[in-house]
Protein backbone atom coordinates (compact mmCIF):
# COMPACT_ATOMS: atom_id res chain seq x y z
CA UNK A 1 91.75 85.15 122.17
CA UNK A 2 94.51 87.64 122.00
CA UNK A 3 92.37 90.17 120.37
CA UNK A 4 89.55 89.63 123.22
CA UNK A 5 92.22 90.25 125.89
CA UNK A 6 93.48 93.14 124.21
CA UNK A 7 90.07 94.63 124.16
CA UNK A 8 89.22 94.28 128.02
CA UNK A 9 93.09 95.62 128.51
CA UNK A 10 92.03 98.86 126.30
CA UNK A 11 88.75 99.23 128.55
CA UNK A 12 90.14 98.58 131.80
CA UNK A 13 92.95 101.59 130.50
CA UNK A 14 90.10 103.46 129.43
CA UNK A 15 88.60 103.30 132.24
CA UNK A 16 91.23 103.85 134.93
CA UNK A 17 92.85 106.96 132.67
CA UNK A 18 88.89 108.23 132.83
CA UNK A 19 88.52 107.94 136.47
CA UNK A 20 91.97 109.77 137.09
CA UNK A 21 90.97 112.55 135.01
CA UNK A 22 87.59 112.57 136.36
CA UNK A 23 88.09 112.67 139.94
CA UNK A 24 91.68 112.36 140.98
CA UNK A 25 93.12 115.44 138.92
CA UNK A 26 93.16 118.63 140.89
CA UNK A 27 91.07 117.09 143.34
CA UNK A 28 88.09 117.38 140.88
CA UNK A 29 85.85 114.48 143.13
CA UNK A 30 86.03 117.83 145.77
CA UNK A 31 83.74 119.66 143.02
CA UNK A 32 81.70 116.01 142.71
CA UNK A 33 81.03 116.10 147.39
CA UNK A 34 80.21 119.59 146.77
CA UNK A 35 77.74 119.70 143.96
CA UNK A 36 75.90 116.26 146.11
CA UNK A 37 76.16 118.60 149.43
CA UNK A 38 74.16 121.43 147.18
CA UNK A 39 71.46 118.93 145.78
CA UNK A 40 71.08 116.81 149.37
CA UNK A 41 70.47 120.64 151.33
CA UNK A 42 68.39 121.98 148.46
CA UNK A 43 66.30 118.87 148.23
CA UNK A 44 65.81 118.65 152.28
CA UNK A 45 65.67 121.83 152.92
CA UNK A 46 63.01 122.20 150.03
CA UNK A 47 61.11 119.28 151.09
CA UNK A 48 60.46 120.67 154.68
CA UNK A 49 59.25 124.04 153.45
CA UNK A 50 57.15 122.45 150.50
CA UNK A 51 55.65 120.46 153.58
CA UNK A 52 55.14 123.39 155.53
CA UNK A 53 53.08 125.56 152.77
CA UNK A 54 51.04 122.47 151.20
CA UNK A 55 50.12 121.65 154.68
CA UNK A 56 48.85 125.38 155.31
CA UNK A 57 47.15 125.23 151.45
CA UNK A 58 45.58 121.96 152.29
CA UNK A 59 44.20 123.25 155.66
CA UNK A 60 42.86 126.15 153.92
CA UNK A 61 41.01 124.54 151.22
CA UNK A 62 39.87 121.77 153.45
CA UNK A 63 38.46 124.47 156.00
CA UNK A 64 36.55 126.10 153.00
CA UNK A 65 35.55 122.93 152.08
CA UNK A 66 33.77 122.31 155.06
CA UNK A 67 32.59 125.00 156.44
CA UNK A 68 32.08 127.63 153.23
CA UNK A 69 34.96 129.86 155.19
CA UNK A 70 37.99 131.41 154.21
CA UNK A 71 36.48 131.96 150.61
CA UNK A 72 39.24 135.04 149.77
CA UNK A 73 42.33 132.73 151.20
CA UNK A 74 40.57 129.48 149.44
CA UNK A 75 41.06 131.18 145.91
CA UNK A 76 44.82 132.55 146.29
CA UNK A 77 45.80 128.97 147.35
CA UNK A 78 43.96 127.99 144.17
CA UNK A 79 45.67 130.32 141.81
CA UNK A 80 48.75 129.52 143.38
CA UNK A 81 48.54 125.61 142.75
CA UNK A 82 47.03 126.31 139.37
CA UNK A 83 49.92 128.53 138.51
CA UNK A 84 52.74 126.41 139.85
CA UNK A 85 51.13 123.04 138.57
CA UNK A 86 51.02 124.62 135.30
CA UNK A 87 54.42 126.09 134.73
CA UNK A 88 57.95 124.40 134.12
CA UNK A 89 60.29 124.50 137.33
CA UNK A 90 63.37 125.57 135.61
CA UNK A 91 61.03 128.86 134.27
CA UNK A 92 60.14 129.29 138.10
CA UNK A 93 63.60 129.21 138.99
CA UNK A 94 64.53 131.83 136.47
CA UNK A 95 61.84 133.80 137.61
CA UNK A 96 62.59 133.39 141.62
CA UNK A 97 66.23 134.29 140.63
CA UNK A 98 66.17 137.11 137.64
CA UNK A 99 63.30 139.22 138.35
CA UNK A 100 61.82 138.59 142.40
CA UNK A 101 65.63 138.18 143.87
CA UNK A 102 67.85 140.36 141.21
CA UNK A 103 70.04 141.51 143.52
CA UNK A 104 70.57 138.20 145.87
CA UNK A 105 74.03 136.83 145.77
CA UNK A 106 72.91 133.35 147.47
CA UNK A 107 71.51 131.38 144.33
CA UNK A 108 70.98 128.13 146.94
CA UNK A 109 68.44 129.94 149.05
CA UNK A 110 67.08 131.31 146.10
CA UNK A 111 67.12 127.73 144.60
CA UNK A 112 65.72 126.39 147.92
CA UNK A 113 62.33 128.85 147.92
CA UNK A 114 62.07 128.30 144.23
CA UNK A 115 61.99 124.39 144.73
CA UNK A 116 59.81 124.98 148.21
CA UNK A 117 57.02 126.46 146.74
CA UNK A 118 57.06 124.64 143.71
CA UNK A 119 56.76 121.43 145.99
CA UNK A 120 54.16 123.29 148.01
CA UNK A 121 51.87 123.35 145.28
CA UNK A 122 52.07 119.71 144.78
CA UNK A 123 52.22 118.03 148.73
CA UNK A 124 48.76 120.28 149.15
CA UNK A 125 47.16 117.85 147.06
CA UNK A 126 48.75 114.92 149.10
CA UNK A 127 48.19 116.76 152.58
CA UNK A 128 44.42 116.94 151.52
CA UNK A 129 44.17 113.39 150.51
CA UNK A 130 45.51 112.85 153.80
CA UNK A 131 42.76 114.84 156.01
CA UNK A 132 40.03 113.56 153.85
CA UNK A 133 41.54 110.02 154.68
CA UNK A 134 41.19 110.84 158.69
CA UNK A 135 37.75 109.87 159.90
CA UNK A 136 35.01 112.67 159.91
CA UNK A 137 34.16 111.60 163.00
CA UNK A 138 37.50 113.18 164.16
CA UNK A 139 36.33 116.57 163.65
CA UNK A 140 32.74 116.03 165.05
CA UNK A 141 34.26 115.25 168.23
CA UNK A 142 36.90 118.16 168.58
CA UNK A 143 33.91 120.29 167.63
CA UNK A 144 31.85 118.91 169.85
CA UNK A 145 33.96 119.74 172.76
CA UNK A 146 33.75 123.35 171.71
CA UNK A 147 36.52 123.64 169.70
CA UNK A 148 37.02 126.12 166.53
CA UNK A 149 37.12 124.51 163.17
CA UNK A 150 41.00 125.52 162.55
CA UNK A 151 41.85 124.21 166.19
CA UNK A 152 40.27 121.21 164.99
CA UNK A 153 42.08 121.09 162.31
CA UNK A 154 45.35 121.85 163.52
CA UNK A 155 44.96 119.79 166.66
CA UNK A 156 43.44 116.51 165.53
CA UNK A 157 42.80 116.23 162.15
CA UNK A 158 46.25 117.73 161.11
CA UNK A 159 48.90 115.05 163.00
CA UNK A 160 46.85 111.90 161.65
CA UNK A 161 47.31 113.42 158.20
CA UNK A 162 51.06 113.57 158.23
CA UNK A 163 51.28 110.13 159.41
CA UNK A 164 48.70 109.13 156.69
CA UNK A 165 51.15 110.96 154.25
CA UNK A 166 54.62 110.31 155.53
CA UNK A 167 55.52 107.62 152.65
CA UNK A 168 54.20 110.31 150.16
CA UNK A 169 56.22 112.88 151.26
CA UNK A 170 59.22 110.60 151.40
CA UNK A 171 58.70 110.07 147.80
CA UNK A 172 58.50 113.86 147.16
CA UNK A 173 61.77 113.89 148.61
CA UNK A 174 63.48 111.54 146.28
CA UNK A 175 61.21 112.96 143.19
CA UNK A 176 62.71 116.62 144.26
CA UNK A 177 66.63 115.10 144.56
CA UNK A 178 66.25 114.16 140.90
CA UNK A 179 64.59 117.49 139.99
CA UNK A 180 67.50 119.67 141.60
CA UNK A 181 69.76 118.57 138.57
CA UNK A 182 68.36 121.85 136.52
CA UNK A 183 69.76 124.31 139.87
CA UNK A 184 73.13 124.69 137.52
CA UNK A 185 70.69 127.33 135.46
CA UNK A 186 71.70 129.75 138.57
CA UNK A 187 75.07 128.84 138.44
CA UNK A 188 74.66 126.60 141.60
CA UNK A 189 77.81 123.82 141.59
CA UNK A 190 75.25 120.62 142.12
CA UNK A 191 75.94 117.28 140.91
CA UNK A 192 74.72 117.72 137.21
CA UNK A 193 76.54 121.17 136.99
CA UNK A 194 80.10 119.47 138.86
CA UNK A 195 80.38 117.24 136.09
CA UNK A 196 79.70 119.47 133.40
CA UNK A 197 82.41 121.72 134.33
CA UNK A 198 84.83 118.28 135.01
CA UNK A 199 84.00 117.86 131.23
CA UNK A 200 84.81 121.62 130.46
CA UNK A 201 88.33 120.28 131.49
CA UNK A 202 88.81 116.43 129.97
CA UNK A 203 86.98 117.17 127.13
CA UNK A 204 85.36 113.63 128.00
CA UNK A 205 81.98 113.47 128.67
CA UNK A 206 81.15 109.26 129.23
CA UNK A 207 82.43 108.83 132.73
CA UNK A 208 81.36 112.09 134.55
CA UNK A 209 77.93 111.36 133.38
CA UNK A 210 77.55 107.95 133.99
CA UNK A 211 79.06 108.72 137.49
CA UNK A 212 76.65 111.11 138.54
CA UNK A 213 73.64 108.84 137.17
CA UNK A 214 75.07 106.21 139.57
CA UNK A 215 75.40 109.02 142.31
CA UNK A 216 71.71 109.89 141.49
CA UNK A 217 70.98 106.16 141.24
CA UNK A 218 73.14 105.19 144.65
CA UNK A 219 71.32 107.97 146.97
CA UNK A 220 67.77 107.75 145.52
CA UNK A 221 68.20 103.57 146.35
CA UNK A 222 69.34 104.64 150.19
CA UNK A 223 66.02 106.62 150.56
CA UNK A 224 63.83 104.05 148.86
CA UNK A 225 65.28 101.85 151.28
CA UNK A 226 64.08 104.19 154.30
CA UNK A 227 60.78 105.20 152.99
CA UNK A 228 59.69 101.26 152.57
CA UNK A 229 61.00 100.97 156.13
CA UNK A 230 58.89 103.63 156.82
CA UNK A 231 55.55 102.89 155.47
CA UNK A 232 56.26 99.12 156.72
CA UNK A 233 56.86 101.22 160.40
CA UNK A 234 53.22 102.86 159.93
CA UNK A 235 51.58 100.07 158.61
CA UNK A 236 52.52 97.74 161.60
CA UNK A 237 51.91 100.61 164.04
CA UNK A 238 48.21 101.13 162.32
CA UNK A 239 47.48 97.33 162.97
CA UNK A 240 48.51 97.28 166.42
């Protein structure tokens, strides 16, 4: 009994000397809200401008698609996914920040583009899925009433899409929050790279780790929680 006591005493020590040297000491949980400001700006800010250029790649291809135009544009968006799908993000990264910004001194924006366009590359392919999912009959009436095949596009087609999508791209979001954990390669203080340098200084690397994972774990729950609100929202708002 004693010695089953004296074990729970030497974990509950354990674990409140941890959790002092982890976050209390030197006001090390400050480097802890910092590194989860960095991830939640990259990952948002990331999201909306992966949104932005998939939207324009899948408008592109769809166009072509349809009407045999925009052959020239049509083939850089599809050396662009092809070349994105098929490299690693952290080699991107490098890339973005070594040899296309060299001289920047701002490694989140860089990290922000770098993460965009890789994200780009992959909401085209949900975008798309999303026109082809609107009713063709959608764009035989806008061009029926004179209306150009972009304006179409952009007009109708376009804002039925992102509804169609919205639950996807909410996913992106959380799959590009758990991504952001390789920034530190640019030096960038996020979560991943916060606890690495707390372990720099306790020489203990169990409790920063396991805290972050239950960060990660903690924020990626609170937007599960919205998305499935979300696609519930739609779904209800499609029946009625």
């Amino acid at each position: 009994m004693n010695a089953i006591i004296d074990f729970f005493k030497g974990v509950g020590d354990y674990l409140a000397t941890a959790f002092d040297k982890t976050f209390i000491r030197e006001a090390r949980y400050m480097m802890f809200l910092d590194g989860l400001k960095n991830t939640l700006i990259i990952a948002l800010c990331a999201t909306i401008l992966g949104v932005a250029i998939g939207a324009l790649i899948a408008m592109v291809k769809t166009v072509h698609k349809q009407s045999g135009k925009l052959k020239l544009l049509n083939a850089i968006c599809e050396a662009y996914t092809t070349i994105i799908r098929g490299t690693p993000v952290v080699v991107q990264l490098l890339i973005m920040y070594f040899i296309v910004f060299a001289n920047s001194t701002r490694p989140v924006l860089v990290g922000i583009i770098g993460f965009g366009i890789n994200s780009g590359a992959y909401v085209a392919e949900i975008m798309r899925a999303g026109i082809n999912a609107v009713d063709i009959g959608q764009t035989e009436a806008g061009r029926s009433l004179g209306l150009s095949h972009g304006v179409t596009m952009r007009s109708i087609v376009l804002p039925q899409a992102i509804k169609n999508v919205l639950p996807a791209i909410g996913n992106e979001f959380i799959s590009l929050l758990k991504e952001t954990s390789v920034i530190g390669f640019l030096g960038v203080i996020d979560l991943t790279k916060a606890a690495q340098r707390v372990i720099s200084r306790t020489a203990d690397p169990y409790f920063p780790y396991i805290a972050i994972a239950l960060v990660y774990l903690g924020v990626v729950c609170i937007l599960n929680y919205f998305v499935t609100k979300l696609e519930k929202r739609l779904a209800k708002s499609d029946r009625t």
